[in-house]
Protein backbone atom coordinates (compact mmCIF):
# COMPACT_ATOMS: atom_id res chain seq x y z
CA UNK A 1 133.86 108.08 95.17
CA UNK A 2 134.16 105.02 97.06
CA UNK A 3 133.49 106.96 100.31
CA UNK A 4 130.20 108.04 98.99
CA UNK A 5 129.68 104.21 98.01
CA UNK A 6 130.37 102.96 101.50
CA UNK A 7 127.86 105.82 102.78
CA UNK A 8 124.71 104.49 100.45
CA UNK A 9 125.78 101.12 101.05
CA UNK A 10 126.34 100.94 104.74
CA UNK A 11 122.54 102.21 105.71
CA UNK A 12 121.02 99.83 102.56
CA UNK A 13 122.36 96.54 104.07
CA UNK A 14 121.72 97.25 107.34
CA UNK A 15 118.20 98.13 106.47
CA UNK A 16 118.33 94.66 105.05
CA UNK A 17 119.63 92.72 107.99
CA UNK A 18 116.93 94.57 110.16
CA UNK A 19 114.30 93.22 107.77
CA UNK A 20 115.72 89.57 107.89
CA UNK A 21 115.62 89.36 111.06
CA UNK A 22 112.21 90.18 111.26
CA UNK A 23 109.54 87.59 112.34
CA UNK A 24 107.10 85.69 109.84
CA UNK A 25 103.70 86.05 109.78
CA UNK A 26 101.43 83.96 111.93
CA UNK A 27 98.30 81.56 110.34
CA UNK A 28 95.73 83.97 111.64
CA UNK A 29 97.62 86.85 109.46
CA UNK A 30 98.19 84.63 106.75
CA UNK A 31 94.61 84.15 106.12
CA UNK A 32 93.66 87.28 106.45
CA UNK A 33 95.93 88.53 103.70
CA UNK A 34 94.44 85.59 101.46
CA UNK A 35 90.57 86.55 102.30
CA UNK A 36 91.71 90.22 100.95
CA UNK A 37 92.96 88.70 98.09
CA UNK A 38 90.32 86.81 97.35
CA UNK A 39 87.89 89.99 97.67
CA UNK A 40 90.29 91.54 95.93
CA UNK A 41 89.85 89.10 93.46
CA UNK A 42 86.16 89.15 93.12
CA UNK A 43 86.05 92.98 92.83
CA UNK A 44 88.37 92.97 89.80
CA UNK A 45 85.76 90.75 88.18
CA UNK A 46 82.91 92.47 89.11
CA UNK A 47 84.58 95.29 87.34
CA UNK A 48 85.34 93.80 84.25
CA UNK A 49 82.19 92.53 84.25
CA UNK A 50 80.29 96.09 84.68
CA UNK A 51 82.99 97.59 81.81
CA UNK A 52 82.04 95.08 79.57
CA UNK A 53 78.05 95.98 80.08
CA UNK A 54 79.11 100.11 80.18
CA UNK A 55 80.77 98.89 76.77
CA UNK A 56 77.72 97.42 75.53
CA UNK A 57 75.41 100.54 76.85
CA UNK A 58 77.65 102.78 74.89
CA UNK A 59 77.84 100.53 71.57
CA UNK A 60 74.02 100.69 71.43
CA UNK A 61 73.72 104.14 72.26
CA UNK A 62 76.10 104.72 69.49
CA UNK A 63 74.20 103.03 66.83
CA UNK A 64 71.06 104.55 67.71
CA UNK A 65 72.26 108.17 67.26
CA UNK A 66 73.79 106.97 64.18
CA UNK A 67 70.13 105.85 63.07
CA UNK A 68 68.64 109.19 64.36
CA UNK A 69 70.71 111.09 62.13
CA UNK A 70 69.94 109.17 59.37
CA UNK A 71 66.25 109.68 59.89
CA UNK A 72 67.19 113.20 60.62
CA UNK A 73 68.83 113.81 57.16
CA UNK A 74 65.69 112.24 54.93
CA UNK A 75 63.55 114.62 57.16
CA UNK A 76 64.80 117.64 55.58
């Protein structure tokens, strides 16, 4: 049991020494990453912004086919 410990454990913290040692980012990187977040950003709103109006769409949609089949019913 511990053998098979040492044998998952051994390749983890190596992994993790590689990745520490490991350089930082520069600026240029840096705000690259934070103009992609920012789009990023500004596309999630866009979106909640269109599902709110698909939202609305559908609501009115909804109440107008309830009307129709109202009028439908005193038709007949």
């Amino acid at each position: 049991m511990k053998r098979i410990l040492i044998v998952l454990l051994l390749p983890a913290v190596l992994l993790m020494v590689s990745f520490s040692g490991a350089q930082t980012p520069d600026a240029i990187q840096e705000q690259k990453l934070l103009a992609l977040i920012k789009e990023v950003q500004t596309q999630q709103a866009q979106l909640a912004q269109n599902q709110a109006k698909i939202e609305e769409k559908i609501n009115e949609l909804e109440e107008t086919i309830h009307d129709a089949r109202i009028y439908s019913k005193r038709s007949k």
